[in-house]
Every structure is written in C-alpha cells, then in structure tokens.
PDB file of N, CA and C in Angstrom:
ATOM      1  N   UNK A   1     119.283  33.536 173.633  1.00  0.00           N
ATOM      2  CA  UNK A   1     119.588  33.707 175.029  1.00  0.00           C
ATOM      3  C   UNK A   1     118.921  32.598 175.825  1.00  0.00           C
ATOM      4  N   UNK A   2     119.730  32.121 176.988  1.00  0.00           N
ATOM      5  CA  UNK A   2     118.885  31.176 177.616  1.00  0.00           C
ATOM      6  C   UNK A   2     117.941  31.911 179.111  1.00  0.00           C
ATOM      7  N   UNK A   3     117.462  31.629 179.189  1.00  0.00           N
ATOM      8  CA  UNK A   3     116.466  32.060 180.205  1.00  0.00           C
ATOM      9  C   UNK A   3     117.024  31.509 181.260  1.00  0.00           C
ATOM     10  N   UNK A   4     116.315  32.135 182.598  1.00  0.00           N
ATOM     11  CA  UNK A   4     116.592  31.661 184.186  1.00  0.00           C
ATOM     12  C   UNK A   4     115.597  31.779 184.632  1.00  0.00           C
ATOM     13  N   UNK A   5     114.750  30.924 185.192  1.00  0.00           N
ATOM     14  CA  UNK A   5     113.413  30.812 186.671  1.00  0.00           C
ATOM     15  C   UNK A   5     114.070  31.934 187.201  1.00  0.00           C
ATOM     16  N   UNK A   6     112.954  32.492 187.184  1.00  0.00           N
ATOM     17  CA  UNK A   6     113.044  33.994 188.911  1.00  0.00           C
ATOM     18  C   UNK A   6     111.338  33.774 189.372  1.00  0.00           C
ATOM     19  N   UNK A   7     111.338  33.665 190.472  1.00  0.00           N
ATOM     20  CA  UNK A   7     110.281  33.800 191.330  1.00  0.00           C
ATOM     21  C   UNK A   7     109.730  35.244 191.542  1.00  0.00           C
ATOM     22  N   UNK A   8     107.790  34.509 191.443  1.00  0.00           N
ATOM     23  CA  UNK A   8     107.309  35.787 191.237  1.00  0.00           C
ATOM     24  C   UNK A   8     106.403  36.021 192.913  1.00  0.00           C
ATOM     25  N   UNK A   9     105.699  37.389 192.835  1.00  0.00           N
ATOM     26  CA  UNK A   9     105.407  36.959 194.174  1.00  0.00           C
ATOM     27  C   UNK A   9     103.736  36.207 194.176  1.00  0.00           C
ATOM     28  N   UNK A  10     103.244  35.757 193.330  1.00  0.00           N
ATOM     29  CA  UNK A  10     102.163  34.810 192.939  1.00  0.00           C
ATOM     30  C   UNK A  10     102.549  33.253 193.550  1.00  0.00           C
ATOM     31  N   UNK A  11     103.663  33.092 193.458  1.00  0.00           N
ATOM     32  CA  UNK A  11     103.659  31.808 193.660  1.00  0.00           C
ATOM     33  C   UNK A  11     104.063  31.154 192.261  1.00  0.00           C
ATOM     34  N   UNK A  12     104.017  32.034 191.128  1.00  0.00           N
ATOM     35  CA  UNK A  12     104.481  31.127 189.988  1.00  0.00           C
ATOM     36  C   UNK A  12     105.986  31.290 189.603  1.00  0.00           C
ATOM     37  N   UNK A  13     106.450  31.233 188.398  1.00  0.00           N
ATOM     38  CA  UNK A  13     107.843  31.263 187.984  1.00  0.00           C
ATOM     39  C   UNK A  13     107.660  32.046 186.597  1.00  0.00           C
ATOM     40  N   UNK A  14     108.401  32.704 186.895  1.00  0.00           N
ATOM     41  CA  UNK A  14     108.329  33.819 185.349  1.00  0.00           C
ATOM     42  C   UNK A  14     109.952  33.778 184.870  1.00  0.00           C
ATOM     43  N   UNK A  15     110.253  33.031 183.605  1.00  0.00           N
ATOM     44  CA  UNK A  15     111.495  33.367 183.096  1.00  0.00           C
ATOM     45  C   UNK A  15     112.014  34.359 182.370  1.00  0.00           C
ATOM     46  N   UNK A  16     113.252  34.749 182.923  1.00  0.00           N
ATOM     47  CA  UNK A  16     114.073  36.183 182.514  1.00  0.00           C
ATOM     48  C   UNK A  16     115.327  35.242 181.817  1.00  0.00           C
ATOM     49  N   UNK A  17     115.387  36.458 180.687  1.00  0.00           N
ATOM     50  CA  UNK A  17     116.364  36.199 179.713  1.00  0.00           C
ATOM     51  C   UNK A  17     117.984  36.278 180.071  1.00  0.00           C
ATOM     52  N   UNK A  18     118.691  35.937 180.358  1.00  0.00           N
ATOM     53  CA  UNK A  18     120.151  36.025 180.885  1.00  0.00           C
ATOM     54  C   UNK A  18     120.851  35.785 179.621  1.00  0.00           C
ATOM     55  N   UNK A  19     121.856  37.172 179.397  1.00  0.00           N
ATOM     56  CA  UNK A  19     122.949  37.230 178.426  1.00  0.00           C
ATOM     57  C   UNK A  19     124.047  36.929 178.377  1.00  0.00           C
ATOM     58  N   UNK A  20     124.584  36.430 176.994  1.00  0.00           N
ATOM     59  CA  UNK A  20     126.240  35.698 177.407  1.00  0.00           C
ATOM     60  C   UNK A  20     127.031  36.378 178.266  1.00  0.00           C
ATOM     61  N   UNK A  21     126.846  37.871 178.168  1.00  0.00           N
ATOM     62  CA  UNK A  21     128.354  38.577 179.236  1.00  0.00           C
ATOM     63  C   UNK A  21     127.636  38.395 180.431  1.00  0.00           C
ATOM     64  N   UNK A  22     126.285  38.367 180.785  1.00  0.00           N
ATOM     65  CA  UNK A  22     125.877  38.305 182.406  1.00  0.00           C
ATOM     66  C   UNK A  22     126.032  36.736 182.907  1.00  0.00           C
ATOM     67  N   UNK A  23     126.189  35.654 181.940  1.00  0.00           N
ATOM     68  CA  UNK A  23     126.837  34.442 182.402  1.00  0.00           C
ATOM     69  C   UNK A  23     128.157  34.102 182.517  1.00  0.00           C
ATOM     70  N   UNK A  24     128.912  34.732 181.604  1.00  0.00           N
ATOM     71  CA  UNK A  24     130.309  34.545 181.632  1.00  0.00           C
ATOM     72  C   UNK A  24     131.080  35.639 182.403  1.00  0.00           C
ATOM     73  N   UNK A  25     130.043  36.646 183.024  1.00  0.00           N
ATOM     74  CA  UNK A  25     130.583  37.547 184.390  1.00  0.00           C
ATOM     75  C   UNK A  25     131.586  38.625 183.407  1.00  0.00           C
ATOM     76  N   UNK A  26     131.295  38.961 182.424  1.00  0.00           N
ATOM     77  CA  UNK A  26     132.110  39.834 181.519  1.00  0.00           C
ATOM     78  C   UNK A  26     131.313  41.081 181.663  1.00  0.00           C
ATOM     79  N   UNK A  27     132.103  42.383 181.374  1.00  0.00           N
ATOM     80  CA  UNK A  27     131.288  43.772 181.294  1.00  0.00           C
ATOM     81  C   UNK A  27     131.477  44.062 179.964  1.00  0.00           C
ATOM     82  N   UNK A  28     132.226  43.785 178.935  1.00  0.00           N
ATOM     83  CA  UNK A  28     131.839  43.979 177.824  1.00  0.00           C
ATOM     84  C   UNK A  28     130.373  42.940 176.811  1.00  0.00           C
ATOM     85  N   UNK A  29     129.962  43.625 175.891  1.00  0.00           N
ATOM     86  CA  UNK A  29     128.786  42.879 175.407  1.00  0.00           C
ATOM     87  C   UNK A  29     129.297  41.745 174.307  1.00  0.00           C
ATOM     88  N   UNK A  30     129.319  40.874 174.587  1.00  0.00           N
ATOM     89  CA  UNK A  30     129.934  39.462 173.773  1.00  0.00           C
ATOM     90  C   UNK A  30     128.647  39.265 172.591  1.00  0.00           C
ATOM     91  N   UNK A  31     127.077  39.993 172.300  1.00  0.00           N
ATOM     92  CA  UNK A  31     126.970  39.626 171.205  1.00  0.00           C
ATOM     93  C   UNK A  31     126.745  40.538 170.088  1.00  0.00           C
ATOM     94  N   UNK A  32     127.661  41.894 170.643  1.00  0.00           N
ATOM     95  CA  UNK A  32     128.014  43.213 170.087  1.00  0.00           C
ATOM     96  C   UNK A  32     129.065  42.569 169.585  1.00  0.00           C
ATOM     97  N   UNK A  33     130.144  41.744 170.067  1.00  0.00           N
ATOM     98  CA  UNK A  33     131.289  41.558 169.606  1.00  0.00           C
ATOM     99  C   UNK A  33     131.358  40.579 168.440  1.00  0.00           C
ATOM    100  N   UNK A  34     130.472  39.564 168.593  1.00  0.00           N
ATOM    101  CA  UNK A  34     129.977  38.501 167.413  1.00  0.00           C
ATOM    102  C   UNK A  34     129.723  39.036 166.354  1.00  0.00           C
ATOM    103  N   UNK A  35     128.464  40.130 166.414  1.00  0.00           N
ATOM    104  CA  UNK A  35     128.225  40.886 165.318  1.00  0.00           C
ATOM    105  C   UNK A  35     129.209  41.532 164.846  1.00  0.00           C
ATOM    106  N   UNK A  36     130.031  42.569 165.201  1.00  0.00           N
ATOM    107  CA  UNK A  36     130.974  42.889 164.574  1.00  0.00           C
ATOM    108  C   UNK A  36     131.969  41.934 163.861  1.00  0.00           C
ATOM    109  N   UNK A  37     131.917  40.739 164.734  1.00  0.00           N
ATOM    110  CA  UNK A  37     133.223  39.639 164.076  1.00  0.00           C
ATOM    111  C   UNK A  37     132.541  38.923 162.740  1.00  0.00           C
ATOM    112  N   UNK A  38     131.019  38.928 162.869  1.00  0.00           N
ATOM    113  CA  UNK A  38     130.357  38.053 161.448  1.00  0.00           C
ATOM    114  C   UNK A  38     130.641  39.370 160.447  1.00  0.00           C
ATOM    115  N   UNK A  39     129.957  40.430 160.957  1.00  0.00           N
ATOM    116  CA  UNK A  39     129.603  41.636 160.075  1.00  0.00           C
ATOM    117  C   UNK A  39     131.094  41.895 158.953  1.00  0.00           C
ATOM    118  N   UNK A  40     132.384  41.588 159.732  1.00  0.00           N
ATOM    119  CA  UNK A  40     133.890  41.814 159.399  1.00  0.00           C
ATOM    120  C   UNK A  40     134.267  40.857 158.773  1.00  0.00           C
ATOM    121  N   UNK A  41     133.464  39.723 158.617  1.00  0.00           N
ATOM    122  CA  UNK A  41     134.201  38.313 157.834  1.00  0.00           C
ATOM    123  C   UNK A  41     135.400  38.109 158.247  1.00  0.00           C
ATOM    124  N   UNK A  42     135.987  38.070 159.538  1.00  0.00           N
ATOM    125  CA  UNK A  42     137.074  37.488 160.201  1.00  0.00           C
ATOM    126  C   UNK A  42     137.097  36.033 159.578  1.00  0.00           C
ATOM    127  N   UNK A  43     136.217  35.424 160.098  1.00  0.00           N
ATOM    128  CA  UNK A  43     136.434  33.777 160.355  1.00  0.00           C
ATOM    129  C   UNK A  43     135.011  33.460 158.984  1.00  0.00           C
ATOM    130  N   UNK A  44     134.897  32.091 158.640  1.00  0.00           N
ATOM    131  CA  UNK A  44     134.035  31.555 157.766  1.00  0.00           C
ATOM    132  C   UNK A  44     132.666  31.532 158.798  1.00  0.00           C
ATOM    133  N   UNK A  45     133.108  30.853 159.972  1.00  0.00           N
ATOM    134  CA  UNK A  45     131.687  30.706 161.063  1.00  0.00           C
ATOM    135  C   UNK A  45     132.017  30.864 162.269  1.00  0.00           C
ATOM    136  N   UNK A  46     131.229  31.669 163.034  1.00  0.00           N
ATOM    137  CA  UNK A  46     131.373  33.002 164.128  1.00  0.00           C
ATOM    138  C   UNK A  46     130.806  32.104 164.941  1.00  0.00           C
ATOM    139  N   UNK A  47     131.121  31.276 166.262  1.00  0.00           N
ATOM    140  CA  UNK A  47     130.461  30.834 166.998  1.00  0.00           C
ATOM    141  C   UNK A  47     130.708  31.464 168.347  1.00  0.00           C
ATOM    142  N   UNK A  48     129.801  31.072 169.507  1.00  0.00           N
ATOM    143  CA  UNK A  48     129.864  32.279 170.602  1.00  0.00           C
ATOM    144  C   UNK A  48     130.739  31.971 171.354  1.00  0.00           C
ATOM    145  N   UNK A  49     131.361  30.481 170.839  1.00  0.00           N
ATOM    146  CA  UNK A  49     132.959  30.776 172.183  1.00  0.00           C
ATOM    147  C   UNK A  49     134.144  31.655 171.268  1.00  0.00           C
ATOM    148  N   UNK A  50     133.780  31.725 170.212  1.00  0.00           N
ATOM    149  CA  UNK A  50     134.533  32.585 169.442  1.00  0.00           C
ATOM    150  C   UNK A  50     134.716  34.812 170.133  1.00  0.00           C
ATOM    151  N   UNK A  51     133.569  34.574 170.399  1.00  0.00           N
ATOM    152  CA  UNK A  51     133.259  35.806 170.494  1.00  0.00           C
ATOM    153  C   UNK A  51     132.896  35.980 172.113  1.00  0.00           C
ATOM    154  N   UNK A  52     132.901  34.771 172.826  1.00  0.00           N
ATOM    155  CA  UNK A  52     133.516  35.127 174.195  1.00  0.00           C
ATOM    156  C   UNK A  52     134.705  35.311 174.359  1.00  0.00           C
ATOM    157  N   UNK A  53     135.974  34.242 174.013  1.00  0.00           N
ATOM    158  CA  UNK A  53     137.285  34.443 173.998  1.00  0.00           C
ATOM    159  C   UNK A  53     137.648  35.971 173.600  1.00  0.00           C
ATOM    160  N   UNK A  54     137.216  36.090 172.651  1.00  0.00           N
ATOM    161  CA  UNK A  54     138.037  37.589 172.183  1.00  0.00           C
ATOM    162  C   UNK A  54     137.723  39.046 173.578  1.00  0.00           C
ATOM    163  N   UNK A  55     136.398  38.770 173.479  1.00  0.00           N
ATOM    164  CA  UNK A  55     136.012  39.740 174.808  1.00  0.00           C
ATOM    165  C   UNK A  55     136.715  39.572 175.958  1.00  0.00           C
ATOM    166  N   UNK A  56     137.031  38.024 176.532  1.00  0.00           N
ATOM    167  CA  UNK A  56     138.306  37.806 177.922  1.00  0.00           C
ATOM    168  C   UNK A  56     139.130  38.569 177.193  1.00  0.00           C
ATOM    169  N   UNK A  57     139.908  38.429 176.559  1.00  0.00           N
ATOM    170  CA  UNK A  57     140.985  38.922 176.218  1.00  0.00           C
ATOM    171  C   UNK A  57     140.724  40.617 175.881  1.00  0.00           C
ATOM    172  N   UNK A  58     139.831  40.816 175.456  1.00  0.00           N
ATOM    173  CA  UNK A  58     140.054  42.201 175.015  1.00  0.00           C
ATOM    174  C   UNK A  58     139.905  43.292 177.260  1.00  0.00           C
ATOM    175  N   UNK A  59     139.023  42.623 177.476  1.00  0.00           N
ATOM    176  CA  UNK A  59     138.551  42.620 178.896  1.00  0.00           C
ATOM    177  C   UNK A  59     140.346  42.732 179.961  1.00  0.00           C
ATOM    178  N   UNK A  60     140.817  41.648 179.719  1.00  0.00           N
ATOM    179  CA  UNK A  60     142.416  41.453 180.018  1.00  0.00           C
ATOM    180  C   UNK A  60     143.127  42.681 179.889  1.00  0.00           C
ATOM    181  N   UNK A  61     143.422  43.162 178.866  1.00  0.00           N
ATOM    182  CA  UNK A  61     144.242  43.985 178.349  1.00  0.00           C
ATOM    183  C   UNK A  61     143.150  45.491 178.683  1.00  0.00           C
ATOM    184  N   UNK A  62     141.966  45.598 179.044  1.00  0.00           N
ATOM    185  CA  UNK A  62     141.570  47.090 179.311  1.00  0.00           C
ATOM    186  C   UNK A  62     141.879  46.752 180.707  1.00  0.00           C
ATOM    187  N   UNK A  63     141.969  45.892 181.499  1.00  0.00           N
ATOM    188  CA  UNK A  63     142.371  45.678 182.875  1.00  0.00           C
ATOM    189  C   UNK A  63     143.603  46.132 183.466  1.00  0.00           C
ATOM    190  N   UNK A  64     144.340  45.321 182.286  1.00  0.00           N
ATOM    191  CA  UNK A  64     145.975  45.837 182.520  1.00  0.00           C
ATOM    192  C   UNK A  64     146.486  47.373 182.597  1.00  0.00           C
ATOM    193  N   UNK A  65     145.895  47.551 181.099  1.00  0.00           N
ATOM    194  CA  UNK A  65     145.796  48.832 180.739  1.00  0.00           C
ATOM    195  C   UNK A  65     145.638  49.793 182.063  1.00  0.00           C
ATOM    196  N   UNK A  66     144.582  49.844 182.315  1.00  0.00           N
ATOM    197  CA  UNK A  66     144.008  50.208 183.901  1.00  0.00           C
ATOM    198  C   UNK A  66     144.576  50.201 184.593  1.00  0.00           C
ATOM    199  N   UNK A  67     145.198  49.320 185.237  1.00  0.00           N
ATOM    200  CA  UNK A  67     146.191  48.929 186.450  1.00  0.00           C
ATOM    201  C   UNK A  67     147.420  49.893 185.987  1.00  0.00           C
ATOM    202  N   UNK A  68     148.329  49.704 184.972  1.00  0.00           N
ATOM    203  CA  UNK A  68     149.072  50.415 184.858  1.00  0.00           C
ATOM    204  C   UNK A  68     149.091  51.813 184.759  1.00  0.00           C
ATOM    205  N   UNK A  69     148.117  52.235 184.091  1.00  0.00           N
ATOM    206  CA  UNK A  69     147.748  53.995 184.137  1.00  0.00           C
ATOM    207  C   UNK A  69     147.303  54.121 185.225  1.00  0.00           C
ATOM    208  N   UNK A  70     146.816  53.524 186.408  1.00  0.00           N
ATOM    209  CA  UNK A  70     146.479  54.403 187.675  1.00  0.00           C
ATOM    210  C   UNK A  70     148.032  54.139 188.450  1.00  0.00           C
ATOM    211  N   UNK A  71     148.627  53.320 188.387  1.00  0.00           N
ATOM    212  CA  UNK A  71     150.049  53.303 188.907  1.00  0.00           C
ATOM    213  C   UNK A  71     150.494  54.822 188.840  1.00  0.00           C
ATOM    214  N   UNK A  72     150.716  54.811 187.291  1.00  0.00           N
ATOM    215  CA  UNK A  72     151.401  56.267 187.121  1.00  0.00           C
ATOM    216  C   UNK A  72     150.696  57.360 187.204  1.00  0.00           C
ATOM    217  N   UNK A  73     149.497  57.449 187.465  1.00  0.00           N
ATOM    218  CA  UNK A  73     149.142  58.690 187.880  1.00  0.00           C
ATOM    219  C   UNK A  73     149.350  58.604 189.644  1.00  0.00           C
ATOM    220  N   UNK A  74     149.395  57.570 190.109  1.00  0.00           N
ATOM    221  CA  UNK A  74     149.608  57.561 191.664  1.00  0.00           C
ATOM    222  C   UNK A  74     151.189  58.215 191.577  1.00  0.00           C
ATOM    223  N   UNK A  75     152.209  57.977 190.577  1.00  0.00           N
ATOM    224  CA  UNK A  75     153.488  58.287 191.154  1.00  0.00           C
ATOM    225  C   UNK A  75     153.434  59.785 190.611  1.00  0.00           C
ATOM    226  N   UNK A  76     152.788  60.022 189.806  1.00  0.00           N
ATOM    227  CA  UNK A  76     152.766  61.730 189.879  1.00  0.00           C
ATOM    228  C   UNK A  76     152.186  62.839 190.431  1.00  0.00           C
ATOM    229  N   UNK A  77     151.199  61.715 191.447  1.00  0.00           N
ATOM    230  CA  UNK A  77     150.252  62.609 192.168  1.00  0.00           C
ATOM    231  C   UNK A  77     149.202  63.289 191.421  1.00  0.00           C
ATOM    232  N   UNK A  78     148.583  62.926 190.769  1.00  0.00           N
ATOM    233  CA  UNK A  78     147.305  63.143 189.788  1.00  0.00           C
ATOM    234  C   UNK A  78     146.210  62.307 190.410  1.00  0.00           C
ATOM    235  N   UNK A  79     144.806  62.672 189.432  1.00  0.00           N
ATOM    236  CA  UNK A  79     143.722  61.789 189.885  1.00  0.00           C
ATOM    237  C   UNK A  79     142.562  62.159 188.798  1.00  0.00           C
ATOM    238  N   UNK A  80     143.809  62.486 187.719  1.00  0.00           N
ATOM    239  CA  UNK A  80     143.034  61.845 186.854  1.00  0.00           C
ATOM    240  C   UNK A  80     144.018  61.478 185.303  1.00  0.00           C
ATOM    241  N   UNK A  81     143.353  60.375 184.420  1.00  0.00           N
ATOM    242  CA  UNK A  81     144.236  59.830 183.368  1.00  0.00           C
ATOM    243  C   UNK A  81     143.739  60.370 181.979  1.00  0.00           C
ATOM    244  N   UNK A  82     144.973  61.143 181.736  1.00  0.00           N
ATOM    245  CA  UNK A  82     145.066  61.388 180.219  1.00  0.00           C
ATOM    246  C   UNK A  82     145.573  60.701 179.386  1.00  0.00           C
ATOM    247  N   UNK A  83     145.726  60.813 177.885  1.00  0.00           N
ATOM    248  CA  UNK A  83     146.386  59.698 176.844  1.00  0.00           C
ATOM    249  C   UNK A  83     147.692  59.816 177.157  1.00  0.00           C
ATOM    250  N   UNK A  84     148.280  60.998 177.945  1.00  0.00           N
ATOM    251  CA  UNK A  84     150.045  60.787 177.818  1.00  0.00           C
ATOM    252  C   UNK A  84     150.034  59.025 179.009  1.00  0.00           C
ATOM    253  N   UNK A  85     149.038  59.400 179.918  1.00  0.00           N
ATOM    254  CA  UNK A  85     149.555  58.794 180.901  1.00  0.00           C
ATOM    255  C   UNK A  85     149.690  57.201 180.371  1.00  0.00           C
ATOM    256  N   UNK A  86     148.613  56.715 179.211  1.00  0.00           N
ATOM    257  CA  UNK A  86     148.039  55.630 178.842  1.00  0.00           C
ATOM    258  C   UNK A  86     149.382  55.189 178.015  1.00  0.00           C
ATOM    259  N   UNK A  87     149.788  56.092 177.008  1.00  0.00           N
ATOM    260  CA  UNK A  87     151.285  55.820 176.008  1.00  0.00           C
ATOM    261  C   UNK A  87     152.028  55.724 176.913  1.00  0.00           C
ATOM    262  N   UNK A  88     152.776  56.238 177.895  1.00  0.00           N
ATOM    263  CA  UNK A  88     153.975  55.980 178.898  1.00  0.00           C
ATOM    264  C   UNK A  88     153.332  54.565 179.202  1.00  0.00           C
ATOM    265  N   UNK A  89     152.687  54.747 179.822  1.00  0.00           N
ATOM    266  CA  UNK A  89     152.292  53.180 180.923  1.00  0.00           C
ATOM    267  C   UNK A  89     152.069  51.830 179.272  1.00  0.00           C
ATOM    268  N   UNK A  90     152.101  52.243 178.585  1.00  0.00           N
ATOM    269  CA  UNK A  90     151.971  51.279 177.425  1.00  0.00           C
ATOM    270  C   UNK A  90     153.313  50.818 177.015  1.00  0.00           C
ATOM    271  N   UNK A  91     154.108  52.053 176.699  1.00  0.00           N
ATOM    272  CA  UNK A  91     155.339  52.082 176.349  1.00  0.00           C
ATOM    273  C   UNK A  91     156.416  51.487 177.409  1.00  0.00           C
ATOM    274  N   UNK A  92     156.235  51.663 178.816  1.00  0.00           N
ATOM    275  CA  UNK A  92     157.136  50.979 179.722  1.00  0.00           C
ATOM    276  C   UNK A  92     157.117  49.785 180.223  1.00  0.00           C
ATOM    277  N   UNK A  93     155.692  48.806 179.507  1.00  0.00           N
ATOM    278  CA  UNK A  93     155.614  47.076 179.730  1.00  0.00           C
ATOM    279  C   UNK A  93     155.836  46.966 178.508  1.00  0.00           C
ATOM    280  N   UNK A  94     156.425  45.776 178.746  1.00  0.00           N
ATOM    281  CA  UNK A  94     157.275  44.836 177.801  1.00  0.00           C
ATOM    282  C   UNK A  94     156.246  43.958 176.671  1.00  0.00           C
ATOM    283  N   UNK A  95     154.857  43.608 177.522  1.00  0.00           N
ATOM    284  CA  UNK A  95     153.795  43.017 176.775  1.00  0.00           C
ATOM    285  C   UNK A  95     153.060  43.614 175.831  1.00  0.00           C
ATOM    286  N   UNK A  96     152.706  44.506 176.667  1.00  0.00           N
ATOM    287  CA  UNK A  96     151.885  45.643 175.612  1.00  0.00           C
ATOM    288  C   UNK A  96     152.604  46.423 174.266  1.00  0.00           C
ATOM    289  N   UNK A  97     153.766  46.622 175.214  1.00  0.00           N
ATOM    290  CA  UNK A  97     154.477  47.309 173.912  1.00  0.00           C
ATOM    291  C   UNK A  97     154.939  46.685 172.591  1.00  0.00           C
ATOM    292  N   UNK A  98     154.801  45.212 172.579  1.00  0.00           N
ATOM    293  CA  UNK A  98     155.041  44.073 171.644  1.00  0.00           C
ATOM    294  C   UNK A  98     153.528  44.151 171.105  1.00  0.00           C
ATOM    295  N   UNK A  99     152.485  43.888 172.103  1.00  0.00           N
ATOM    296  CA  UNK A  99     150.965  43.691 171.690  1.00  0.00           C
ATOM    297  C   UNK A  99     151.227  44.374 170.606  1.00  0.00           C
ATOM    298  N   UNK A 100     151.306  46.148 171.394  1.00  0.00           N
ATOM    299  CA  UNK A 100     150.807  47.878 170.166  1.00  0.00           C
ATOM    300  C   UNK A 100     151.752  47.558 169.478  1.00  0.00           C
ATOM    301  N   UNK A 101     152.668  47.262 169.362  1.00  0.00           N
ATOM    302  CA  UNK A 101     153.871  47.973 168.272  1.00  0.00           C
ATOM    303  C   UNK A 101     153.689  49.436 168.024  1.00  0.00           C
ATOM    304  N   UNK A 102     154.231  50.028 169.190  1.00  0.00           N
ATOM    305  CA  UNK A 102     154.326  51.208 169.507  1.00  0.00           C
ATOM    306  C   UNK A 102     155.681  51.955 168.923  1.00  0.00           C
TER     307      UNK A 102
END
C-alpha cells in the first residue's frame, strides 16, 4: 500500500496507509479480488491493474444491475427488491441478458 502525509496536530506528519479501492474511488475491495484471482490460477501473473479492471467492471454491472431493479420496483410501486425483480430487470436488457445467458 502506498501511504499519504496527514497532518498531525504536533506540527509533524504521520503517514496513513491508502488502499487501491480508496485510490481508484471503487467500493469494492480490489485486493480481496487479486487474491481470489491468484488463489484461482486465472492468469500465470496477477498484477493490480489486473485486479482493478475486473472490480470497474464487476462495480459496472452491480450499478446497472441497480439502476434497473429500482426502475421496476418504481413501476410496480414497491420499495423494496426481491430476486423476481432482479431476473425480470436482467431478462428485459439486451446486455445483461447476453452477459447471464439467462
């Protein structure tokens, strides 16, 4: 991890550790995802733009995901999302439904 200067109230500088998802502004954990990708022998060598990319993308698609299941619970008047709502809203885009092979 690389560190960041944060100011202390001494007057000195005390460095804090900053993590790949808190630099690359991601909410999933990118070196949860590495580990799993070395641990799985995907690739010969796991490097961390390897295992940032996959997190955008996996990040992308829980977004979408999202967006579309609160759509349809808005058109049914609900407020809250079950798995039917997640399979319909999966099943009625064209992307996803190629992604799942549903």
């Amino acid at each position: 991890m690389k560190k960041r200067a944060v100011s202390r109230r001494d007057g000195g500088l005390k460095e804090k550790n900053v993590s790949m998802s808190t630099r690359a502004c991601l909410r999933f954990l990118v070196r949860t995802i590495g580990h799993h990708l070395k641990k799985g022998r995907y690739l010969q060598g796991i490097k961390h733009g390897n295992s940032i990319y996959i997190v955008v993308v996996l990040e992308y698609l829980a977004a979408k995901d999202h967006e579309l299941d609160g759509n349809g619970i808005r058109d049914k008047k609900n407020n809250m999302i079950i798995p039917q709502h997640v399979l319909l809203a999966m099943r009625n885009e064209e992307e996803l439904e190629n992604c799942w092979l549903l």
